[in-house]
Protein backbone atom coordinates (compact mmCIF):
# COMPACT_ATOMS: atom_id res chain seq x y z
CA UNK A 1 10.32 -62.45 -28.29
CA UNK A 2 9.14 -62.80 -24.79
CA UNK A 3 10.54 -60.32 -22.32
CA UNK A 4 10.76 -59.57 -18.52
CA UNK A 5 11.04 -55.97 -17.77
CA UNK A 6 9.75 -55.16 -14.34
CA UNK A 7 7.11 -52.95 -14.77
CA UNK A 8 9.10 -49.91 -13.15
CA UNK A 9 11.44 -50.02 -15.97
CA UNK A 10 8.76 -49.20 -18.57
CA UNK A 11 7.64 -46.29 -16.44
CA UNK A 12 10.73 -44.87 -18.67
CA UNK A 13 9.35 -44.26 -22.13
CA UNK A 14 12.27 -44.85 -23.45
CA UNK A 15 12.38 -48.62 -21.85
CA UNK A 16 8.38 -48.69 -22.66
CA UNK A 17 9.23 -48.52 -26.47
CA UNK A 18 12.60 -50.74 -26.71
CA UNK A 19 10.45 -53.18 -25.06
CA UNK A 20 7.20 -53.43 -27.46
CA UNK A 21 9.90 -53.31 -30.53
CA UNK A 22 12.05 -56.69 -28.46
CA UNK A 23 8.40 -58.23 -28.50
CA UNK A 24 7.61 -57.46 -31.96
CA UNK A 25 10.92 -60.02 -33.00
CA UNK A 26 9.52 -63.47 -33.70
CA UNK A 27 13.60 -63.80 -34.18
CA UNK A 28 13.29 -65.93 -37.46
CA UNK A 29 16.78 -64.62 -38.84
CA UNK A 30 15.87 -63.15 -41.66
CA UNK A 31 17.26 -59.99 -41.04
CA UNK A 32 20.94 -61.92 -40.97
CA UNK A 33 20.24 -62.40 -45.06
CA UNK A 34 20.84 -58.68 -45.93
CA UNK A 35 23.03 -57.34 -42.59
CA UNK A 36 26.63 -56.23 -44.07
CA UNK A 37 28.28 -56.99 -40.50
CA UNK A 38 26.79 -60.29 -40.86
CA UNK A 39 27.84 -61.28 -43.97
CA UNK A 40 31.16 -60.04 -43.28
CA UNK A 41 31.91 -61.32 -40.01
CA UNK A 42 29.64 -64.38 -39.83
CA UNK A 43 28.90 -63.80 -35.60
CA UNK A 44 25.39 -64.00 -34.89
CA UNK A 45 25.85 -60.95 -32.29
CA UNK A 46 27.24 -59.00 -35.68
CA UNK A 47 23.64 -59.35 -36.73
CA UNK A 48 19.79 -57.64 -35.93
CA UNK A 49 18.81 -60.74 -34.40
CA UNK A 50 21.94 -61.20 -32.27
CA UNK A 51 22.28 -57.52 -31.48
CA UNK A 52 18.66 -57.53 -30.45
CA UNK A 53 19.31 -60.51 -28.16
CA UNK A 54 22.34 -58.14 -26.25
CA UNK A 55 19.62 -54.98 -25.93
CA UNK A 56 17.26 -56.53 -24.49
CA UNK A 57 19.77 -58.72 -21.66
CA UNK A 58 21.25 -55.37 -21.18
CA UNK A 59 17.97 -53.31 -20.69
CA UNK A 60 15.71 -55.75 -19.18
CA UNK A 61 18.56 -56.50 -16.40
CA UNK A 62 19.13 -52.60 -16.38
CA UNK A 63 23.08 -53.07 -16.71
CA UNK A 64 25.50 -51.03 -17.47
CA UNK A 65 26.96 -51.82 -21.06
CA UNK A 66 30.28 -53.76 -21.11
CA UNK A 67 32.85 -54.73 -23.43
CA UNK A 68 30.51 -56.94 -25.35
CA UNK A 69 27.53 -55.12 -26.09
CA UNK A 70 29.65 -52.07 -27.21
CA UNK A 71 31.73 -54.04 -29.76
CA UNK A 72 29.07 -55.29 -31.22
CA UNK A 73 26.80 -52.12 -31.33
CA UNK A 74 29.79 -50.33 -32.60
CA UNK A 75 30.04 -52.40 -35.64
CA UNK A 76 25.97 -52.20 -36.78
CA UNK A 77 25.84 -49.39 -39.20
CA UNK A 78 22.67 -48.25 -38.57
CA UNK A 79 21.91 -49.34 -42.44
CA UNK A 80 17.88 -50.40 -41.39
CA UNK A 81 18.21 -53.47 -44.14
CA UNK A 82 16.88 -55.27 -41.90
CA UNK A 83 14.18 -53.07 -41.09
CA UNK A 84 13.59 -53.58 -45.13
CA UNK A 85 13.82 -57.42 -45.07
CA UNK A 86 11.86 -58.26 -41.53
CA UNK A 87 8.50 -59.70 -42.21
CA UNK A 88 7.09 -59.18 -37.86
CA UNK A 89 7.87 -55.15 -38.34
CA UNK A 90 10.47 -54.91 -36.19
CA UNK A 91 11.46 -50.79 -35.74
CA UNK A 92 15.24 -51.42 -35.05
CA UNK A 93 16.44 -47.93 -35.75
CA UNK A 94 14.40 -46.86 -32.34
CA UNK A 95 15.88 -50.03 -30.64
CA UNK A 96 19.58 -49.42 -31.55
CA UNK A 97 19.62 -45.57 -31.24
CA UNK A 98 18.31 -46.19 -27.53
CA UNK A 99 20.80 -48.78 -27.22
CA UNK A 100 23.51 -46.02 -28.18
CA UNK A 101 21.96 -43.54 -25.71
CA UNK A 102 22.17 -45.90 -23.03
CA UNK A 103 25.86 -47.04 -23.84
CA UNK A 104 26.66 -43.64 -23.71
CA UNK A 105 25.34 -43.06 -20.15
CA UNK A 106 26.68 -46.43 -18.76
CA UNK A 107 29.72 -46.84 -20.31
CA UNK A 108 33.25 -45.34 -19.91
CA UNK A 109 35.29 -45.63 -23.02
CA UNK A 110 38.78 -46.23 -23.03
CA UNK A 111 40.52 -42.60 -23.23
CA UNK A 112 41.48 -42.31 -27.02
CA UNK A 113 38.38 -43.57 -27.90
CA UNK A 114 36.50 -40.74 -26.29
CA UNK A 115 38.68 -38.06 -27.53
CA UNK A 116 38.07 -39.02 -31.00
CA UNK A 117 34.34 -39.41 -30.81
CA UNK A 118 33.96 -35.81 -28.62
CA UNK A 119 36.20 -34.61 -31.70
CA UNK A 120 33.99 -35.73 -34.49
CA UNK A 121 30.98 -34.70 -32.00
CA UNK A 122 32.30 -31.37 -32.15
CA UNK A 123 33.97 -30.50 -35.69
CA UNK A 124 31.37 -32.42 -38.23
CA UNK A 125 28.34 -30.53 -37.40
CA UNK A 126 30.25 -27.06 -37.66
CA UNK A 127 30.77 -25.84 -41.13
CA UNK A 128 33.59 -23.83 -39.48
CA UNK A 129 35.32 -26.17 -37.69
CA UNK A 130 34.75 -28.66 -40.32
CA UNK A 131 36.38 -26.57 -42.67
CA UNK A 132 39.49 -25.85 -40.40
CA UNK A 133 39.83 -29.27 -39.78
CA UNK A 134 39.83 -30.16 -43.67
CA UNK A 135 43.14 -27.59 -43.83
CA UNK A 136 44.60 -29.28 -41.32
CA UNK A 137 43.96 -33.08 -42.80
CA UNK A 138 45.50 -31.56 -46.21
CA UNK A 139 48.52 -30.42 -44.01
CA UNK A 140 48.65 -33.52 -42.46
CA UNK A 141 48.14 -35.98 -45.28
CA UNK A 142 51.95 -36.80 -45.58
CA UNK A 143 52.16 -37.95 -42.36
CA UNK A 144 49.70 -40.42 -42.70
CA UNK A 145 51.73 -43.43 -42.38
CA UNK A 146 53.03 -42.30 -38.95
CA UNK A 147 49.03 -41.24 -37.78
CA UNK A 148 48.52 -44.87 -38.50
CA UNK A 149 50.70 -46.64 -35.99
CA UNK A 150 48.87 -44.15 -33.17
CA UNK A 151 47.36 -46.85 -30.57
CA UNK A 152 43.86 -47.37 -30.94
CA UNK A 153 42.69 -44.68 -33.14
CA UNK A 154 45.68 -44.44 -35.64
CA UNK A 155 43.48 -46.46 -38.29
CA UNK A 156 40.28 -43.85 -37.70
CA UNK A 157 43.15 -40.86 -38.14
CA UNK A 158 44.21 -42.38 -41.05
CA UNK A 159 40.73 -42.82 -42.52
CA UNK A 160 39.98 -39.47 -41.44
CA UNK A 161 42.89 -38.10 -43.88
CA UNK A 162 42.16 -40.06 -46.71
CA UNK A 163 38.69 -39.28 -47.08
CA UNK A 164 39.19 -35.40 -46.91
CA UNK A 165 39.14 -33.93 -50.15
CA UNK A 166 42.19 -32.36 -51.58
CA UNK A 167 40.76 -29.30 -52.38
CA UNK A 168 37.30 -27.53 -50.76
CA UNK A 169 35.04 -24.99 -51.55
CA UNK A 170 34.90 -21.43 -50.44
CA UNK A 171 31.57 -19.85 -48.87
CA UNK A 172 29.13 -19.67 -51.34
CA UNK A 173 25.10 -18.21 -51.65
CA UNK A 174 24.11 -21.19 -50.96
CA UNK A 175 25.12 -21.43 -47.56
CA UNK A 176 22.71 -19.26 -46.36
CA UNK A 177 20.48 -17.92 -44.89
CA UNK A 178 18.62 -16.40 -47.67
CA UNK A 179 16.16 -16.51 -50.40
CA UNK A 180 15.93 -17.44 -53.89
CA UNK A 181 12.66 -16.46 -56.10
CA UNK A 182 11.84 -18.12 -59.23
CA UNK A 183 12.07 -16.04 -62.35
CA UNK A 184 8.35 -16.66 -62.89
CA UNK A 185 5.56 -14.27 -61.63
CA UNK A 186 3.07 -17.06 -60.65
CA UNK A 187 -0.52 -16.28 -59.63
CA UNK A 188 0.03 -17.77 -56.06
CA UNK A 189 3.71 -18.19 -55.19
CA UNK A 190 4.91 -21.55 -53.81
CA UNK A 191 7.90 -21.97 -51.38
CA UNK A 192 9.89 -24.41 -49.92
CA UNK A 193 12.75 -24.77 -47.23
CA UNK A 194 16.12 -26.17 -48.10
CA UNK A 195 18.11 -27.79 -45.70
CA UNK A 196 21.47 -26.46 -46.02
CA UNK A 197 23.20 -28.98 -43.84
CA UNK A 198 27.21 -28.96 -42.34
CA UNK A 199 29.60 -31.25 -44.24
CA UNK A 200 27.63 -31.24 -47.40
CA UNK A 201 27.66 -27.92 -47.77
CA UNK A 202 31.52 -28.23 -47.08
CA UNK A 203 32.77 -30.75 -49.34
CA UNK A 204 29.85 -30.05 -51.80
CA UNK A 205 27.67 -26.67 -51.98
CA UNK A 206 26.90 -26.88 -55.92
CA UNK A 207 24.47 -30.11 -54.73
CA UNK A 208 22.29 -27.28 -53.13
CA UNK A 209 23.09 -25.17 -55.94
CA UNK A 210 21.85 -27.71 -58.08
CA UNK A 211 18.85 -27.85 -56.03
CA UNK A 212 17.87 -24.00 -55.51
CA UNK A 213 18.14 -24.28 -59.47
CA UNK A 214 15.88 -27.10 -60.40
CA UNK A 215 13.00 -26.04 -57.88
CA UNK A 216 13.39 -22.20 -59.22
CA UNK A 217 13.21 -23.55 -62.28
CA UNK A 218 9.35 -25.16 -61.64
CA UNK A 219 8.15 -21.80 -60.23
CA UNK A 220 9.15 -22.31 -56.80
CA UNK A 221 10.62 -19.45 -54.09
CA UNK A 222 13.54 -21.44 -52.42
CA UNK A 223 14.31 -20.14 -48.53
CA UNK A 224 17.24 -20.90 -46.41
CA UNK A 225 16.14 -20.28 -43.06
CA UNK A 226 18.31 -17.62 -40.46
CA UNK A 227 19.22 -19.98 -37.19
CA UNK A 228 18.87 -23.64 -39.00
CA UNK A 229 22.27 -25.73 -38.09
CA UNK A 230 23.06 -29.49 -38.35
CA UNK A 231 20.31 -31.90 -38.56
CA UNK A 232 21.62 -33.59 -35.47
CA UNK A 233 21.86 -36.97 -37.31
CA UNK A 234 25.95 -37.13 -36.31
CA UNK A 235 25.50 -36.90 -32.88
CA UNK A 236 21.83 -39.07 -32.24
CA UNK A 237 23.47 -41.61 -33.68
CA UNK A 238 26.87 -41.31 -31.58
CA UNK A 239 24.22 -42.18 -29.00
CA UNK A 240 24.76 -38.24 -27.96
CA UNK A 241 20.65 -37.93 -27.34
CA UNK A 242 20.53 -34.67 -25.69
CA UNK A 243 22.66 -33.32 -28.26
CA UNK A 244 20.73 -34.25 -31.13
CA UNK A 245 17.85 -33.72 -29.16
CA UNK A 246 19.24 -29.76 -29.11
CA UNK A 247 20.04 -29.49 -32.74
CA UNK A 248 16.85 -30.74 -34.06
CA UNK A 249 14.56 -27.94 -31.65
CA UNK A 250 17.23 -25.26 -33.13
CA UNK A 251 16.25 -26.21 -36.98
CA UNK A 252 12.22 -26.80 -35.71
CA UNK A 253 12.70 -23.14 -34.36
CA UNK A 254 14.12 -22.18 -37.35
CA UNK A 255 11.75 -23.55 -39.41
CA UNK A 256 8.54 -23.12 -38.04
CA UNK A 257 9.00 -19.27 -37.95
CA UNK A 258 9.35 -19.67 -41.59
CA UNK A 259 6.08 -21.98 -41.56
CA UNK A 260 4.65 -18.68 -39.43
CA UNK A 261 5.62 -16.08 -41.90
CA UNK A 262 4.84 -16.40 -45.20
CA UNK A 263 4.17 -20.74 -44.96
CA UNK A 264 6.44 -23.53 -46.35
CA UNK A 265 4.86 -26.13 -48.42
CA UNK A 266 8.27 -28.54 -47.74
CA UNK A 267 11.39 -29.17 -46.14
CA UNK A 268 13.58 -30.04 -49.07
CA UNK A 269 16.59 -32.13 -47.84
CA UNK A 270 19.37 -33.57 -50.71
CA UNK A 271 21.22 -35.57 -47.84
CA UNK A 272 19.17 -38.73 -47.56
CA UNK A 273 21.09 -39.44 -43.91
CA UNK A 274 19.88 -36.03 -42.68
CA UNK A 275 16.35 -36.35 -44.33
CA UNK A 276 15.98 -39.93 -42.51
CA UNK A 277 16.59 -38.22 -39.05
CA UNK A 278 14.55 -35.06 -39.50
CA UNK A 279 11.02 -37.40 -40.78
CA UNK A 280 12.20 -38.94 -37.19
CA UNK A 281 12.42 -35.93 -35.32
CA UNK A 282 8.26 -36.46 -34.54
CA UNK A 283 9.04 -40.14 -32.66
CA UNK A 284 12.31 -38.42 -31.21
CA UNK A 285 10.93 -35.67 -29.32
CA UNK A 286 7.65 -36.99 -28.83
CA UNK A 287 7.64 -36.80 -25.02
CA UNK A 288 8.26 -33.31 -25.24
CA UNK A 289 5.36 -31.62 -24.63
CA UNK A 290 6.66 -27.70 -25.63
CA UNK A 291 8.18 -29.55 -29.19
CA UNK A 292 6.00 -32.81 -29.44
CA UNK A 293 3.41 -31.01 -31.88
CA UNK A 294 5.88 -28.70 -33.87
CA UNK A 295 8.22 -32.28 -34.29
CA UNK A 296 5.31 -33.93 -35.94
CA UNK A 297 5.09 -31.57 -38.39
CA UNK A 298 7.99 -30.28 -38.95
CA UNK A 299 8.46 -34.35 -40.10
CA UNK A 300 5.78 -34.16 -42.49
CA UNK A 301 7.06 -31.59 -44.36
CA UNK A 302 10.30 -33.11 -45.32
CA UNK A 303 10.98 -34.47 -48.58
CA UNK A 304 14.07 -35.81 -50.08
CA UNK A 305 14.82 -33.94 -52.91
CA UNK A 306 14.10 -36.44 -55.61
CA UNK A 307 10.60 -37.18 -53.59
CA UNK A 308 9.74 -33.34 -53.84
CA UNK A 309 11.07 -33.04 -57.79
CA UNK A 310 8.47 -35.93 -58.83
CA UNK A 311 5.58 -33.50 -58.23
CA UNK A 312 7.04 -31.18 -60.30
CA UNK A 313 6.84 -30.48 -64.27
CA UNK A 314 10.80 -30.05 -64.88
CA UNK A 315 11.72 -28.26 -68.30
CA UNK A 316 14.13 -31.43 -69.69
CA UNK A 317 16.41 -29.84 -72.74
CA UNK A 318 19.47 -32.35 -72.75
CA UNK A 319 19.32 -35.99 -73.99
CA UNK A 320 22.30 -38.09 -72.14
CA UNK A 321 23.11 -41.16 -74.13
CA UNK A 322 25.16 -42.40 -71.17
CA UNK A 323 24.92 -45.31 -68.39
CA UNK A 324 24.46 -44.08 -65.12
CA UNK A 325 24.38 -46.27 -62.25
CA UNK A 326 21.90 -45.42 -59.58
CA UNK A 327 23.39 -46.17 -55.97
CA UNK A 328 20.49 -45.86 -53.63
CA UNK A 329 21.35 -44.82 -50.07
CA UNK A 330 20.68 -46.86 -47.15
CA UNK A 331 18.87 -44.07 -45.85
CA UNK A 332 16.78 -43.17 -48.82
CA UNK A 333 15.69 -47.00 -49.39
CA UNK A 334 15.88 -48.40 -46.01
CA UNK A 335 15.02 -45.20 -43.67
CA UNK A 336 12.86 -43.37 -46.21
CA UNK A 337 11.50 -45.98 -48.10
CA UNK A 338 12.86 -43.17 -51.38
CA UNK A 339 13.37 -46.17 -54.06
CA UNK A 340 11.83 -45.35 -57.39
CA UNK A 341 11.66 -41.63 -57.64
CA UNK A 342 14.92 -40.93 -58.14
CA UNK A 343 15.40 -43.75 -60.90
CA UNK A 344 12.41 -42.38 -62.73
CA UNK A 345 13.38 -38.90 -62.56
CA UNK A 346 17.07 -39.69 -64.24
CA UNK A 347 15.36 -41.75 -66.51
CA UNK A 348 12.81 -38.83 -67.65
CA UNK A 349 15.82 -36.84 -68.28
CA UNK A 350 16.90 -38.99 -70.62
CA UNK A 351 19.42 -41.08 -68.63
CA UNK A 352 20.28 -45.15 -69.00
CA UNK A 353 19.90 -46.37 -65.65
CA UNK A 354 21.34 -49.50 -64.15
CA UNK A 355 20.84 -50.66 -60.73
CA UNK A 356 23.89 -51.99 -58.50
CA UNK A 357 23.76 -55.94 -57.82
CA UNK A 358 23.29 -56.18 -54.26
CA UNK A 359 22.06 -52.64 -53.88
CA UNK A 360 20.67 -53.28 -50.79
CA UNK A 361 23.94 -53.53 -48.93
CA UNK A 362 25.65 -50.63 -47.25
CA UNK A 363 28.55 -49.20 -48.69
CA UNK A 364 29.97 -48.48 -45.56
CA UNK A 365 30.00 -44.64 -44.82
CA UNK A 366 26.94 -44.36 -42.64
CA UNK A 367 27.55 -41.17 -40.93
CA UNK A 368 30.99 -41.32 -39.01
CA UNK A 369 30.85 -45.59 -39.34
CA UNK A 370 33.90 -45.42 -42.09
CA UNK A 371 36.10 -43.35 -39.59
CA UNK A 372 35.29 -44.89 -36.59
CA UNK A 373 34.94 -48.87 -38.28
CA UNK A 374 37.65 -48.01 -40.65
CA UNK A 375 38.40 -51.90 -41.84
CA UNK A 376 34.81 -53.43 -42.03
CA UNK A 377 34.03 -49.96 -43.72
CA UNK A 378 36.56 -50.50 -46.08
CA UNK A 379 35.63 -54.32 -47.00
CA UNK A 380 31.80 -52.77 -47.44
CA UNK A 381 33.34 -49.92 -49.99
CA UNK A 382 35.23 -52.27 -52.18
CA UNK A 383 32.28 -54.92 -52.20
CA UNK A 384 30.40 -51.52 -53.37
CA UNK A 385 32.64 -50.48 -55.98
CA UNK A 386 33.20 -53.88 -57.64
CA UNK A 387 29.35 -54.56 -57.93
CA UNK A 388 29.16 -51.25 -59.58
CA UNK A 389 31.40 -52.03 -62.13
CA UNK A 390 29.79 -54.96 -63.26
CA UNK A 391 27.24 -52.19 -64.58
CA UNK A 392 29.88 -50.90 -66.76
CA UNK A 393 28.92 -47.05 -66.06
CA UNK A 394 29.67 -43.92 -67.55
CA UNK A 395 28.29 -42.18 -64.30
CA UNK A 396 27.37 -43.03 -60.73
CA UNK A 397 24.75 -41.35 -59.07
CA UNK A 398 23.25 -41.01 -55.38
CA UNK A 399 21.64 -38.96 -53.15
CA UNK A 400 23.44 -39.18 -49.70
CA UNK A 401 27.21 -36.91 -49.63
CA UNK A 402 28.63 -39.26 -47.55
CA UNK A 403 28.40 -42.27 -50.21
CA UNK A 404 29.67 -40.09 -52.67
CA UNK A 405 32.39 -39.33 -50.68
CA UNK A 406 33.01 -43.10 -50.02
CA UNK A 407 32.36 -44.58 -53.28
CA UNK A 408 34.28 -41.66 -54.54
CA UNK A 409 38.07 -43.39 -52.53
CA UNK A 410 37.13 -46.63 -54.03
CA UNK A 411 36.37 -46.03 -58.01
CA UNK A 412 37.81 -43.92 -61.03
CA UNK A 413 34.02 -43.70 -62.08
CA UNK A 414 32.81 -40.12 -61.51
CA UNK A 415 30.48 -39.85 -58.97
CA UNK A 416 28.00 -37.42 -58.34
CA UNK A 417 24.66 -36.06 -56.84
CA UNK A 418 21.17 -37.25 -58.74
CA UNK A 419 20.23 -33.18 -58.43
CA UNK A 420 23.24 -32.11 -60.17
CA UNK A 421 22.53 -34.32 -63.18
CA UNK A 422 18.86 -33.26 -63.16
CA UNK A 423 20.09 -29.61 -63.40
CA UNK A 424 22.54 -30.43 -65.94
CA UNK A 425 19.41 -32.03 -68.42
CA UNK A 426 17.83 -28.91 -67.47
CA UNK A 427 20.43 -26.40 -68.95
CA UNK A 428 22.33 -26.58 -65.83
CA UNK A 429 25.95 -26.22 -65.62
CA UNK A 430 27.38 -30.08 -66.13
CA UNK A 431 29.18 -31.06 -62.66
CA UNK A 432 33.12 -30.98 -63.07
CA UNK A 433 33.54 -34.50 -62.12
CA UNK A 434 31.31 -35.94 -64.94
CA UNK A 435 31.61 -32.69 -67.28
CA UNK A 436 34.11 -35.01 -69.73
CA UNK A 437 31.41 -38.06 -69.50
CA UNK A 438 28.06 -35.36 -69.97
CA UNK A 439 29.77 -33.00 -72.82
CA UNK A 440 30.88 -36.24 -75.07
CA UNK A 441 27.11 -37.65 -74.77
CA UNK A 442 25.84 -34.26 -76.21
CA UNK A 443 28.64 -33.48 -79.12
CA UNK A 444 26.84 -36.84 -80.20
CA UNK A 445 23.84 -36.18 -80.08
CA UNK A 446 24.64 -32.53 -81.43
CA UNK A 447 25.92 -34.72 -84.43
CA UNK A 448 22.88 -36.64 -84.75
CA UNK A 449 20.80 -33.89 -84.90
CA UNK A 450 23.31 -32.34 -87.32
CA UNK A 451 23.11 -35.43 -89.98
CA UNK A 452 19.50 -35.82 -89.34
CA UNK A 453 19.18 -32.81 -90.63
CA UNK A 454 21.04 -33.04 -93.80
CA UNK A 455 19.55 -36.57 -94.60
């Protein structure tokens, strides 16, 4: 795609890279094949290709954002399909997160709007406040059919109060910071880093749990570092760059001392969202010279947690004879490029696995999209949940806690973590959504065993 930046603008690295990506689109629409806005809505500015198009007048002409451009970069999910499906290369996650930076700086949102976006800015990367404000949604929850008629962000309340959980977890080991050694006395002792996260370890700390279990279980010291926070993830892509800029030195800090003292030989991560930023947080701080270095590899030590498990001899005891649908996050296959490992890891354990008919389209959480995009969030979720029950599944699993907390509204189908039913077929403890599902499976194959036997 030609462009015209005047050569001051790309002074700005910022402008320098937003520009090479614009050139790199040959804008041949196939991105518009696989963009959920797209098929939805059917406007060519609800696509890549037309969103692209909007960057680049807005940038090139160095205006400030209007109504347009932020309606139509609200709606993209971030989802990088297209990133999957584009045949020139074209890095839109770095185009659109600058394009969210710059709305940021050069727009003024209507009033509402910006109170519920500094809210979520503030609350969803605290576990604290999180947690307060998950007491106060369960207080609330009656009332949500008077939150709803609120102007302008009554649907986003409302969404907000049906997505909390009835019922949360209290603090738990897990949490942090700390240590957990493997049984084992190896010869050389291995560790690893786990990302303990904010909402997930919230709504769902035995997905950690699960995790400090498995990689004990392969000989493996598991440390949660003192001083690690939110990824930043929320925030960067709220277009909030300094913030998320913040956040992510705080965890390299963290980190690296434990890189320092006593080594790390990965940064295990069981959100997929939060592992796509961090493996970014190289490009995203790359023009700072005191963090540039300690980004870099800081991002080449994290693995998703199904990416680190393949490496590893796991001690499989339990035999599922149950379908499990494998939803793949469009952060593990899309920002990570995380497709097969986890599929071949559930089916080592013993698992049926089943992929989703049109897995490659969002479900429609992507970070704070389902709150803030409520209705096109909702039309994504129930395209989700009716392609996974063509699969006819027992189980759902993923990898990312906020499509388990989506999917989770839309289906009766117990969903849960891919670590937690790893751990289970390990002689973990089964997870109390799918504990009905996993103990049927092995009563039968107790019974098998059992008339094997006597035959």
């Amino acid at each position: 795609m030609k462009t015209a930046f005047p050569p001051d603008f790309i002074a700005d690295p910022h402008m320098k890279s937003s520009e090479k990506i614009i050139r790199t689109c040959v804008h041949c629409g196939f991105c518009t094949a696989t963009c959920p806005t797209y098929l939805l809505l059917g406007d060519e500015l609800d696509s890549p290709r037309g969103r692209i198009y909007l960057i680049k007048e807005m940038l090139e002409n160095k205006r400030p954002a209007g109504a347009q451009e932020v309606r139509h970069i609200d709606r993209c999910l971030s989802c990088l399909a297209c990133m999957t499906t584009c045949p020139s290369g074209v890095h839109y996650m770095h185009l659109v997160d600058h394009a969210r930076a710059y709305i940021a700086q050069t727009y003024q949102r209507p009033f509402a709007d910006r109170m519920l976006r500094g809210v979520l800015a503030r609350v969803l990367p605290s576990r604290n406040l999180f947690r307060g404000a998950l007491l106060l949604a369960k207080i609330g929850r009656p009332l949500a059919p008077v939150v709803t008629r609120i102007p302008r962000v009554g649907a986003s309340l409302a969404a907000m109060l049906a997505l909390a959980p009835g019922a949360f977890a209290a603090r738990v080991a897990s949490e942090g910071p700390g240590e957990f050694k493997c049984a084992q006395t190896p010869a050389k002792r291995r560790r690893v880093a786990l990302l303990t996260g904010c909402a997930q370890a919230v709504l769902a700390p035995e997905i950690n749990d699960a995790a400090i279990r498995l990689i004990n279980r392969a000989g493996i010291d598991v440390v949660l570092p003192k001083g690690e926070g939110c990824c930043g993830a929320l925030v960067h892509h709220m277009g909030l760059e300094e913030r998320g800029l913040a956040q992510a030195r705080v965890n390299i800090d963290a980190w690296m001392r434990e890189v320092d003292n006593g080594g790390l030989e990965a940064i295990v991560i069981t959100a997929s969202g939060c592992g796509t930023t961090i493996k970014d947080y190289g490009f995203m701080l790359r023009n700072d010279s005191a963090y540039a270095e300690k980004a870099a590899r800081i991002s080449a030590l994290a693995k998703d947690i199904t990416e680190y498990l393949s490496g590893l001899e796991l001690p499989f005891q339990r035999a599922a004879r149950i379908r499990v649908t494998y939803h793949s996050a469009c952060s593990m296959q899309h920002g990570q490029k995380v497709t097969a490992e986890p599929k071949a890891l559930l089916r080592r354990a013993g698992f049926d696995v089943r992929d989703v008919p049109e897995g490659h389209i969002c479900c429609g959480s992507a970070g704070t999209y389902n709150i803030l995009q409520p209705e096109i969030a909702g039309q994504l979720r129930a395209r989700k949940v009716a392609n996974i029950a063509k699969t006819k599944p027992d189980l759902i699993a993923a990898g990312n806690i906020g499509c388990i907390t989506q999917i989770a509204a839309g289906t009766d189908v117990p969903i849960v973590h891919t670590a937690q039913l790893l751990d289970w077929a390990c002689g973990g403890p089964a997870p109390e959504s799918a504990r009905a599902a996993l103990e049927k499976s092995e009563q039968l194959r107790q019974r098998e065993q059992v008339e094997a036997t006597q035959a």
